[in-house]
PDB file of N, CA and C in Angstrom:
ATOM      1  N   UNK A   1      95.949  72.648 101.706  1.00  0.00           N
ATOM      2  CA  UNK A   1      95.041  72.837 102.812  1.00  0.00           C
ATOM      3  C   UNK A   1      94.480  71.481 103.224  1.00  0.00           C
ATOM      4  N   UNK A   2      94.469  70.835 104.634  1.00  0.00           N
ATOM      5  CA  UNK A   2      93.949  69.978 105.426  1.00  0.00           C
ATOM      6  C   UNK A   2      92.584  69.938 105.313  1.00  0.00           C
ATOM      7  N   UNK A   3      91.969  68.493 104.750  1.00  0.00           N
ATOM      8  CA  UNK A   3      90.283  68.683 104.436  1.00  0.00           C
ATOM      9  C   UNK A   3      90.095  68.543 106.239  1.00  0.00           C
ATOM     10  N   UNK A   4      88.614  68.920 105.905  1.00  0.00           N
ATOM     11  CA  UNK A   4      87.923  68.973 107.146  1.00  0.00           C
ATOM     12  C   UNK A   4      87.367  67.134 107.158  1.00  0.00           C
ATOM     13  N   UNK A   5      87.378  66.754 108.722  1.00  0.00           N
ATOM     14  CA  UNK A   5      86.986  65.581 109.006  1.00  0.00           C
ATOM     15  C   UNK A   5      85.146  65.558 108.487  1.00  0.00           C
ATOM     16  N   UNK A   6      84.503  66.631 108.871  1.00  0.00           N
ATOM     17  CA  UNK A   6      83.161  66.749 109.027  1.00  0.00           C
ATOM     18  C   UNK A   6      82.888  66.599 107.414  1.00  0.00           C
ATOM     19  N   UNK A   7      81.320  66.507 107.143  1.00  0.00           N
ATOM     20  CA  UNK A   7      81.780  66.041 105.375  1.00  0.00           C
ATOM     21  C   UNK A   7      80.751  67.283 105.409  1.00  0.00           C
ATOM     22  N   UNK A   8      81.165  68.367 104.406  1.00  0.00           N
ATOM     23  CA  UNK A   8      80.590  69.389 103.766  1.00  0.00           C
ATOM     24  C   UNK A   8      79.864  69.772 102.624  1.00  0.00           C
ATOM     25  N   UNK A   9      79.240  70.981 102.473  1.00  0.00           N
ATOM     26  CA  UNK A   9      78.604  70.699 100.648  1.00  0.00           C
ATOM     27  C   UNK A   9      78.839  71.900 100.456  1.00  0.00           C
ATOM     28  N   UNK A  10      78.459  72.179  98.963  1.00  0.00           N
ATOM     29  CA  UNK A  10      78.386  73.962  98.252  1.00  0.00           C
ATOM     30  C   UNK A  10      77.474  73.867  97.830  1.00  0.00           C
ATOM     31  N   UNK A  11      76.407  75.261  97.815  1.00  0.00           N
ATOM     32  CA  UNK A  11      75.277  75.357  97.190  1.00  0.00           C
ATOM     33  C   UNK A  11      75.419  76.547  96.329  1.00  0.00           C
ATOM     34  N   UNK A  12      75.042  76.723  95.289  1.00  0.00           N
ATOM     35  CA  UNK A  12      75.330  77.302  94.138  1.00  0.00           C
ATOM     36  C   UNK A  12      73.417  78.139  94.138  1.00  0.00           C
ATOM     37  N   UNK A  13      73.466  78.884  94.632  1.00  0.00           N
ATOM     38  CA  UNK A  13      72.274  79.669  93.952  1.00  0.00           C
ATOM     39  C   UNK A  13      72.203  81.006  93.079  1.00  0.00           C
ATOM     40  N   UNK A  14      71.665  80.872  92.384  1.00  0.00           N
ATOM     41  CA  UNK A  14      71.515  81.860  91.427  1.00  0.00           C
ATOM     42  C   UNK A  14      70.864  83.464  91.950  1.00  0.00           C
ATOM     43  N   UNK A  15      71.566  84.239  91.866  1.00  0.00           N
ATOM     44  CA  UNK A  15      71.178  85.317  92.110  1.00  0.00           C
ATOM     45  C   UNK A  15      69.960  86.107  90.764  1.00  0.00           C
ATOM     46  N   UNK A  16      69.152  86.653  91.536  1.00  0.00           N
ATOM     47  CA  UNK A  16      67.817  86.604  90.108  1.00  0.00           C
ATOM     48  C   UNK A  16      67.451  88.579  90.748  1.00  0.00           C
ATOM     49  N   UNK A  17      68.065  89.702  89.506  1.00  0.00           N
ATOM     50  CA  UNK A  17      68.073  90.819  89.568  1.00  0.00           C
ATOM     51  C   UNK A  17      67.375  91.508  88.762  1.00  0.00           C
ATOM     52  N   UNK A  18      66.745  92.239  88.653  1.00  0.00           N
ATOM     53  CA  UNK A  18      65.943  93.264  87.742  1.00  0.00           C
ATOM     54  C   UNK A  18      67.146  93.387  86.674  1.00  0.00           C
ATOM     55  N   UNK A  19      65.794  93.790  85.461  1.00  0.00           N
ATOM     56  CA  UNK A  19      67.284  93.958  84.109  1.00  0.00           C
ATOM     57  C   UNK A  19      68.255  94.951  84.462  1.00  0.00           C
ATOM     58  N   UNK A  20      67.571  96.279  85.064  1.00  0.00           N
ATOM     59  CA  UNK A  20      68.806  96.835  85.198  1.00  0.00           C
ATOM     60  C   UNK A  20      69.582  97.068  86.348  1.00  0.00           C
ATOM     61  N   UNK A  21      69.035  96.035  86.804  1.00  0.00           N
ATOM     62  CA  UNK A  21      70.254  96.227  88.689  1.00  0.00           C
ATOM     63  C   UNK A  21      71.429  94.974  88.334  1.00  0.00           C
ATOM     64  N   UNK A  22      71.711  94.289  87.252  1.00  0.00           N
ATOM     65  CA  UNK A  22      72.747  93.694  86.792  1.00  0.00           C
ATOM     66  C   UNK A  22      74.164  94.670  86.149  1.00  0.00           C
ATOM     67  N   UNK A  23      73.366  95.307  85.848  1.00  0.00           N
ATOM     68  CA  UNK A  23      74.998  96.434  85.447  1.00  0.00           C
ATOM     69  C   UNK A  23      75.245  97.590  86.548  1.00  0.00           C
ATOM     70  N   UNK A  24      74.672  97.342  87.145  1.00  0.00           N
ATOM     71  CA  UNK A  24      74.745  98.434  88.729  1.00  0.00           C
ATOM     72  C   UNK A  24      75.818  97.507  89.261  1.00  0.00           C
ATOM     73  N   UNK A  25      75.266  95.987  89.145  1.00  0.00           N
ATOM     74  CA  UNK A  25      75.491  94.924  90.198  1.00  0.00           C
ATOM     75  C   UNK A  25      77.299  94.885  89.846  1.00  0.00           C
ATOM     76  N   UNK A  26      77.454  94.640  88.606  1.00  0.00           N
ATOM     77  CA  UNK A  26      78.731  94.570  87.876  1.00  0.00           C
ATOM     78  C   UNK A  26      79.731  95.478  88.092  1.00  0.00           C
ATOM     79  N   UNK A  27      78.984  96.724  87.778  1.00  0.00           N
ATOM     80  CA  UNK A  27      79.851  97.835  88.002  1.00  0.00           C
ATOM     81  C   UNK A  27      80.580  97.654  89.158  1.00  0.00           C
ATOM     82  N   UNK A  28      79.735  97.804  90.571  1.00  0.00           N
ATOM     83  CA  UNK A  28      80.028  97.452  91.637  1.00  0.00           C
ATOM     84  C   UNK A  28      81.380  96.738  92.085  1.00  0.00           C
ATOM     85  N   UNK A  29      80.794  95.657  91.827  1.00  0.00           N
ATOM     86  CA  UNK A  29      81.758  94.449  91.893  1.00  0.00           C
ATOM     87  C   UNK A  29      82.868  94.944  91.021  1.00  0.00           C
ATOM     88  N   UNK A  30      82.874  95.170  90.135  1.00  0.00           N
ATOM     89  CA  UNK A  30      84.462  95.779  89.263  1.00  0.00           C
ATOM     90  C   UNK A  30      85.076  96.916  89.765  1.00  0.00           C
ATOM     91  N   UNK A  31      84.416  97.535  90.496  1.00  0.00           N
ATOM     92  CA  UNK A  31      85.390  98.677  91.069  1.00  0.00           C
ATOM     93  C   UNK A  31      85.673  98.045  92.758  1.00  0.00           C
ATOM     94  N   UNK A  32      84.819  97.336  93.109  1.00  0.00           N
ATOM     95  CA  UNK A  32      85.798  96.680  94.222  1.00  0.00           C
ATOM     96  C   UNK A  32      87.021  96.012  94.369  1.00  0.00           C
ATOM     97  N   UNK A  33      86.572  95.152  93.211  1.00  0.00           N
ATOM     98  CA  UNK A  33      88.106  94.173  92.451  1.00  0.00           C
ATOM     99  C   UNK A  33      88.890  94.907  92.235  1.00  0.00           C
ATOM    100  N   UNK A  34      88.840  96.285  91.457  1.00  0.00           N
ATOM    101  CA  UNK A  34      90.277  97.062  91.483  1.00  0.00           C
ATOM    102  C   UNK A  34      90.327  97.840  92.827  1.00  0.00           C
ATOM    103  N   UNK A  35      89.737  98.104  93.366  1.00  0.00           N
ATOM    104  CA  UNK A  35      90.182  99.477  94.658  1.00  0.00           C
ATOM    105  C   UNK A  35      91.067  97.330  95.812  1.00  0.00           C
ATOM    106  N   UNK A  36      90.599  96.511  95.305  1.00  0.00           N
ATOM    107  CA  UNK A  36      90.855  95.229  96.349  1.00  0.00           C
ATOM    108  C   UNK A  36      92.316  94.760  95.700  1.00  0.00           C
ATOM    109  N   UNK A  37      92.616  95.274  94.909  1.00  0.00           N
ATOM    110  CA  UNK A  37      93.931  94.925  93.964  1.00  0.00           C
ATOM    111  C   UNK A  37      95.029  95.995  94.172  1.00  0.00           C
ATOM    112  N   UNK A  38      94.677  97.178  94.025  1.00  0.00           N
ATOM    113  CA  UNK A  38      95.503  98.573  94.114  1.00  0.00           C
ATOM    114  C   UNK A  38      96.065  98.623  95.617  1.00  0.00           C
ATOM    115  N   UNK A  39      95.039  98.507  96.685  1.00  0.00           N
ATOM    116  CA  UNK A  39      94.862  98.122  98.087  1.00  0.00           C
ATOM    117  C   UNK A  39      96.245  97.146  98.671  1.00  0.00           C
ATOM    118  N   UNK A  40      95.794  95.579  97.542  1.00  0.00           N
ATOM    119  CA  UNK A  40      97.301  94.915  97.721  1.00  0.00           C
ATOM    120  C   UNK A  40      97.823  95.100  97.018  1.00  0.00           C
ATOM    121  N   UNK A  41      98.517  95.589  96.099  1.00  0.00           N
ATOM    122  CA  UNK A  41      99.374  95.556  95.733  1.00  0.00           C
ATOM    123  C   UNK A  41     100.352  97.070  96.260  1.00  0.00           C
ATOM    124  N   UNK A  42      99.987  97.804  96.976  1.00  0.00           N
ATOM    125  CA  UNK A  42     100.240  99.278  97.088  1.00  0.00           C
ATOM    126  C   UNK A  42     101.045  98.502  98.629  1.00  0.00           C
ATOM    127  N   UNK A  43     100.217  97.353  99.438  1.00  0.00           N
ATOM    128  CA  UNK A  43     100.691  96.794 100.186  1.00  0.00           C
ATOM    129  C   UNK A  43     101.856  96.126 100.594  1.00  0.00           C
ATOM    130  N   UNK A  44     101.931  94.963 100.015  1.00  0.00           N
ATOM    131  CA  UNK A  44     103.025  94.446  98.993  1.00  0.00           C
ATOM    132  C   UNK A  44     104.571  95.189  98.376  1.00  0.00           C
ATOM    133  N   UNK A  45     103.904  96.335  97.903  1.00  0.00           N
ATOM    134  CA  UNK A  45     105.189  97.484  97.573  1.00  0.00           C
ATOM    135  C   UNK A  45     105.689  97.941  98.699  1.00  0.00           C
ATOM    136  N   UNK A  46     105.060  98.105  99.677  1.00  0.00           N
ATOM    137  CA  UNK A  46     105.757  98.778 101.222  1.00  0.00           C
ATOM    138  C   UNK A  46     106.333  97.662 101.877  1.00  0.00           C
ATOM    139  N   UNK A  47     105.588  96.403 101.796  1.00  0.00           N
ATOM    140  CA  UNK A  47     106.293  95.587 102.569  1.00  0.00           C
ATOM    141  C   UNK A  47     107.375  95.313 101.848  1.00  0.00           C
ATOM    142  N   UNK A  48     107.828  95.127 101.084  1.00  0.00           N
ATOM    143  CA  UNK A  48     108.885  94.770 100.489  1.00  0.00           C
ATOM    144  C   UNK A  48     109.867  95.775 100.556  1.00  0.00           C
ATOM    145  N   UNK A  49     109.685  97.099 100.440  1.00  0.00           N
ATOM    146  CA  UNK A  49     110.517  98.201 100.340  1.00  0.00           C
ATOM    147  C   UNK A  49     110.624  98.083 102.097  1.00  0.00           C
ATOM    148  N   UNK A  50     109.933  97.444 102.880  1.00  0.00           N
ATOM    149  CA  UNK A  50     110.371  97.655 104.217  1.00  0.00           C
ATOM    150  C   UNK A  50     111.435  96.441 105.083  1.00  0.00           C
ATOM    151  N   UNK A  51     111.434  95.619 104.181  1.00  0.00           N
ATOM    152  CA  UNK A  51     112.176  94.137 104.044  1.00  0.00           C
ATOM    153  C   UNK A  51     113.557  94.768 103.617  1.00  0.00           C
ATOM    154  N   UNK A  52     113.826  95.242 102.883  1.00  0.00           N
ATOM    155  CA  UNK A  52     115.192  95.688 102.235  1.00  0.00           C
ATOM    156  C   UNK A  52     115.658  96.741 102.544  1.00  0.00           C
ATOM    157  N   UNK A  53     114.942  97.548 103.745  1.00  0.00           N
ATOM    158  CA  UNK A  53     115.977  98.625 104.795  1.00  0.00           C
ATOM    159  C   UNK A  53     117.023  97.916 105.286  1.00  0.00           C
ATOM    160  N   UNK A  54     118.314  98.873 105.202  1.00  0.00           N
ATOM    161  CA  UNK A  54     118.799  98.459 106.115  1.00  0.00           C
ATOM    162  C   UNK A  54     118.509  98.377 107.722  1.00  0.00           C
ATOM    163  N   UNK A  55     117.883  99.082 108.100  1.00  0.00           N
ATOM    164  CA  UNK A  55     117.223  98.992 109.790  1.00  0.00           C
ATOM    165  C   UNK A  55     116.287  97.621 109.800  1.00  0.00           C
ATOM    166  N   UNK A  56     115.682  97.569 108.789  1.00  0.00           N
ATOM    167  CA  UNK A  56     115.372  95.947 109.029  1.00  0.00           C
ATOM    168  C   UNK A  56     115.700  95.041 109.031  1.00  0.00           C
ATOM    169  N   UNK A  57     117.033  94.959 108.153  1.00  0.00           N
ATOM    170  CA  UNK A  57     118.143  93.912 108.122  1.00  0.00           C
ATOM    171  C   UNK A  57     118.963  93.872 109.961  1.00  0.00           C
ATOM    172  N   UNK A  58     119.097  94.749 110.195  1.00  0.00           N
ATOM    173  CA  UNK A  58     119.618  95.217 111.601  1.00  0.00           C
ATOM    174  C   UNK A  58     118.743  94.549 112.699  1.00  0.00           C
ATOM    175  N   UNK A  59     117.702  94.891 112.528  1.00  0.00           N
ATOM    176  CA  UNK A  59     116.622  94.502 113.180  1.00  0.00           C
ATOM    177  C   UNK A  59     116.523  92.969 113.723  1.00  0.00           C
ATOM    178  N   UNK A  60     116.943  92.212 112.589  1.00  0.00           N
ATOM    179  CA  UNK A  60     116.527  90.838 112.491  1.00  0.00           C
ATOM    180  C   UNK A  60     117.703  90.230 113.412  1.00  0.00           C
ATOM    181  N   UNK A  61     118.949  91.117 113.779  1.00  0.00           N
ATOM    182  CA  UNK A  61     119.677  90.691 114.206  1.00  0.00           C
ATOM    183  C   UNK A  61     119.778  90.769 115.583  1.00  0.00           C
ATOM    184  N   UNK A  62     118.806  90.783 115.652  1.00  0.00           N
ATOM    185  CA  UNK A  62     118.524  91.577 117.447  1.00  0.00           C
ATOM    186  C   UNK A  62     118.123  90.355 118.193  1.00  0.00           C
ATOM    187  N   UNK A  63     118.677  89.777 119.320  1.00  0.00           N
ATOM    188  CA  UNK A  63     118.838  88.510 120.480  1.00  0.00           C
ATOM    189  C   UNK A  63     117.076  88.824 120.803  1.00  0.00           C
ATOM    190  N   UNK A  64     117.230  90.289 121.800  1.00  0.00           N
ATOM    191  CA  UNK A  64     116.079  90.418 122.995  1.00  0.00           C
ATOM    192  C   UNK A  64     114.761  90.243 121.811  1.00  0.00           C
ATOM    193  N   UNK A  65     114.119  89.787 122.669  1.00  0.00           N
ATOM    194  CA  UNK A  65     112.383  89.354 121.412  1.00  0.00           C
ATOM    195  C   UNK A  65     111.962  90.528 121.872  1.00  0.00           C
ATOM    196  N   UNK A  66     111.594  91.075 122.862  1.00  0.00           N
ATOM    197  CA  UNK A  66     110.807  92.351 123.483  1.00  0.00           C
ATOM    198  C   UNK A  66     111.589  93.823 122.764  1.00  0.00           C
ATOM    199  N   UNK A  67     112.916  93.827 122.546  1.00  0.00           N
ATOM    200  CA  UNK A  67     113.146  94.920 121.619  1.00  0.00           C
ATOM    201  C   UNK A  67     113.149  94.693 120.242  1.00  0.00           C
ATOM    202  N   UNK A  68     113.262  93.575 120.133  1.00  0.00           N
ATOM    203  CA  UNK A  68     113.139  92.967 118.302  1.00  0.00           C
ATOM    204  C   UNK A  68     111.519  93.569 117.786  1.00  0.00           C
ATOM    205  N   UNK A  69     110.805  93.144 118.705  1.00  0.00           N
ATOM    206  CA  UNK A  69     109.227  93.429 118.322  1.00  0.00           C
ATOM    207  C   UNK A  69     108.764  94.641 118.341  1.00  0.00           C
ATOM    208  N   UNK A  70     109.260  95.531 119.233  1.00  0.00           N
ATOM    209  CA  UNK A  70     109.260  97.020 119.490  1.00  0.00           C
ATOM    210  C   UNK A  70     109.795  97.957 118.650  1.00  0.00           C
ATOM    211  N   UNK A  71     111.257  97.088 117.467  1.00  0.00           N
ATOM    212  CA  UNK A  71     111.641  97.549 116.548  1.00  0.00           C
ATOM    213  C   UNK A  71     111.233  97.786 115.185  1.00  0.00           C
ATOM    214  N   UNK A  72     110.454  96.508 115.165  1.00  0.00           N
ATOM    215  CA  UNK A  72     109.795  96.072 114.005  1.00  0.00           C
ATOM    216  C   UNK A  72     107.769  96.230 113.757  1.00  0.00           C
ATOM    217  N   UNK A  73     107.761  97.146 115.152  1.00  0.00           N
ATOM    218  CA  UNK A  73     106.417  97.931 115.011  1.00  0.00           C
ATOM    219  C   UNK A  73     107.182  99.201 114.774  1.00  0.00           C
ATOM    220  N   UNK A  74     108.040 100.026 114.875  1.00  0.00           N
ATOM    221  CA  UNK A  74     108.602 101.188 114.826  1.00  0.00           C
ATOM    222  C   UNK A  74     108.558 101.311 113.621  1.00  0.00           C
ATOM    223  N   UNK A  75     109.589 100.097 112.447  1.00  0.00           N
ATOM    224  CA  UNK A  75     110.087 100.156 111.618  1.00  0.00           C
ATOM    225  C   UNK A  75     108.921  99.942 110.762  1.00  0.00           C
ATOM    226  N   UNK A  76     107.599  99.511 111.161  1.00  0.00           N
ATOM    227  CA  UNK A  76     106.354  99.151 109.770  1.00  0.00           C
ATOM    228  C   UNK A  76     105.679 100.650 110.049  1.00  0.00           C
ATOM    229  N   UNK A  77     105.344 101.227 111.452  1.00  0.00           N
ATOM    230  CA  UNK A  77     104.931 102.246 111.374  1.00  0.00           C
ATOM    231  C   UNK A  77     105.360 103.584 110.639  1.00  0.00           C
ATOM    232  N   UNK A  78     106.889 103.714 110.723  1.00  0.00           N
ATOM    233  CA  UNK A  78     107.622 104.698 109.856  1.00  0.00           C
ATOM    234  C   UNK A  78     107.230 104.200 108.575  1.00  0.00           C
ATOM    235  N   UNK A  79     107.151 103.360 107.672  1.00  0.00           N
ATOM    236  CA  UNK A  79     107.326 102.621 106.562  1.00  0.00           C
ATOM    237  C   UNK A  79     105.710 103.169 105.753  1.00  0.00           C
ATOM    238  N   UNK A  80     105.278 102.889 107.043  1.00  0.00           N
ATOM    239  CA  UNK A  80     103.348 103.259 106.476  1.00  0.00           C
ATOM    240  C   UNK A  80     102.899 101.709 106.311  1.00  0.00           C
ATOM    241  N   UNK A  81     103.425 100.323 106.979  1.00  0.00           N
ATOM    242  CA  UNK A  81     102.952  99.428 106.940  1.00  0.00           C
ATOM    243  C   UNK A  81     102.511  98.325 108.412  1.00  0.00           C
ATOM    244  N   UNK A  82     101.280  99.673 107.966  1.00  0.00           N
ATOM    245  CA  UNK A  82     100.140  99.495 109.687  1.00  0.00           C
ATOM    246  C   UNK A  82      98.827  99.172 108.824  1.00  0.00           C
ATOM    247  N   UNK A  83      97.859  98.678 109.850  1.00  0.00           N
ATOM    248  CA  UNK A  83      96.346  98.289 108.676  1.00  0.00           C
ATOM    249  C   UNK A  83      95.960  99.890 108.683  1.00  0.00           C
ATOM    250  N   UNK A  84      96.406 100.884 109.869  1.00  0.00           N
ATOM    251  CA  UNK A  84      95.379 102.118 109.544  1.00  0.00           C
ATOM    252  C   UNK A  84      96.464 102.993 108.168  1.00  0.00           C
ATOM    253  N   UNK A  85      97.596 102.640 108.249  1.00  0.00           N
ATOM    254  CA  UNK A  85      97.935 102.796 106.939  1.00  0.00           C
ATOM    255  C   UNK A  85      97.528 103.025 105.526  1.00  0.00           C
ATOM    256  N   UNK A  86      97.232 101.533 105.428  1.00  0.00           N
ATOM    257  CA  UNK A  86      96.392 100.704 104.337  1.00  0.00           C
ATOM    258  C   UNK A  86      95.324 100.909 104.235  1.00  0.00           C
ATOM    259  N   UNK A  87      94.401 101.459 105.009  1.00  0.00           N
ATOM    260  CA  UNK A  87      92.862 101.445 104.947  1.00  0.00           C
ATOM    261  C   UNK A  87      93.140 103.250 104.773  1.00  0.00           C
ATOM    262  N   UNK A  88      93.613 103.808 105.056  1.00  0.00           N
ATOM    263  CA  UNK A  88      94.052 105.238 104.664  1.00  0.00           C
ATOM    264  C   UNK A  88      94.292 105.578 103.116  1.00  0.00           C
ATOM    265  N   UNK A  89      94.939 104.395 102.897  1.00  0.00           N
ATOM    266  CA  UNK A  89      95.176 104.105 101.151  1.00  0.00           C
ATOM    267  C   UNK A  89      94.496 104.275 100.536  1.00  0.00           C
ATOM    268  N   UNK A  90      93.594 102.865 101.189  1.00  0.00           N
ATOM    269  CA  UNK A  90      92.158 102.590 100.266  1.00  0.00           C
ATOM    270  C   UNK A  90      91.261 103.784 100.119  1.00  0.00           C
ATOM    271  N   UNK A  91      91.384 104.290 101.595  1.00  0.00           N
ATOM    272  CA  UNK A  91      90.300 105.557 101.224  1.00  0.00           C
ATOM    273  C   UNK A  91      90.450 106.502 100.353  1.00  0.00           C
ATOM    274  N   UNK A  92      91.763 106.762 100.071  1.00  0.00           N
ATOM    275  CA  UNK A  92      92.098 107.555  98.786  1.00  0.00           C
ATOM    276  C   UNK A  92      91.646 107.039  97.566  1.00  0.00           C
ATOM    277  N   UNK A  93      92.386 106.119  97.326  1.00  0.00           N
ATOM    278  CA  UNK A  93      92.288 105.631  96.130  1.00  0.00           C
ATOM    279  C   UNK A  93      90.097 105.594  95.903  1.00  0.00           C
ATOM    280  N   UNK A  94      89.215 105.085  96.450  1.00  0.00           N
ATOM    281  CA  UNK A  94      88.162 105.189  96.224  1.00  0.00           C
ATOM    282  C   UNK A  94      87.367 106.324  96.311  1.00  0.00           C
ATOM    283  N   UNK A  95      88.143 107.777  95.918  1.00  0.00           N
ATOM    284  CA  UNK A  95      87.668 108.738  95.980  1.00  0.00           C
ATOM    285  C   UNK A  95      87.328 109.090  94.731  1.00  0.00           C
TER     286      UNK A  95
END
């Protein structure tokens, strides 16, 4: 990654929680990290299984850009690899 010309800083502050809103806080955060993991990786599995159709291999072979692109929204939508897809996922999975 290209640094930025402008010169920047990080500030590190400490978050300061009641004793017991730290394992609320945790919990939290740990079930986001997995529903944020399951999410991609459930992702990841479609795209890839949608890479190795043959209609996508076909696809790629296509001259016109305006039907190439029209093919390859067809081909992610059949596949289930749309964001309302994915966010359809997620909503399962965090049930």
């Amino acid at each position: 990654m290209k640094r930025t010309a402008t010169p920047t800083f990080v500030l590190s502050i400490p978050l300061v929680v009641k004793p017991g809103e730290d394992r609320i806080l945790i919990g939290r955060m740990e079930a986001g990290r997995r529903l944020y993991n399951a999410t991609l990786g459930e992702a990841l599995r479609r795209h890839g299984l949608l890479k190795q159709s043959k209609d996508w291999q076909y696809t790629r072979t296509i001259s016109d850009k305006k039907l190439r692109g029209s093919e390859f929204q067809r081909l992610s939508k059949e596949a289930g690899f749309t964001p309302a897809a994915i966010i359809t996922f997620a909503r399962t999975c965090g049930r």
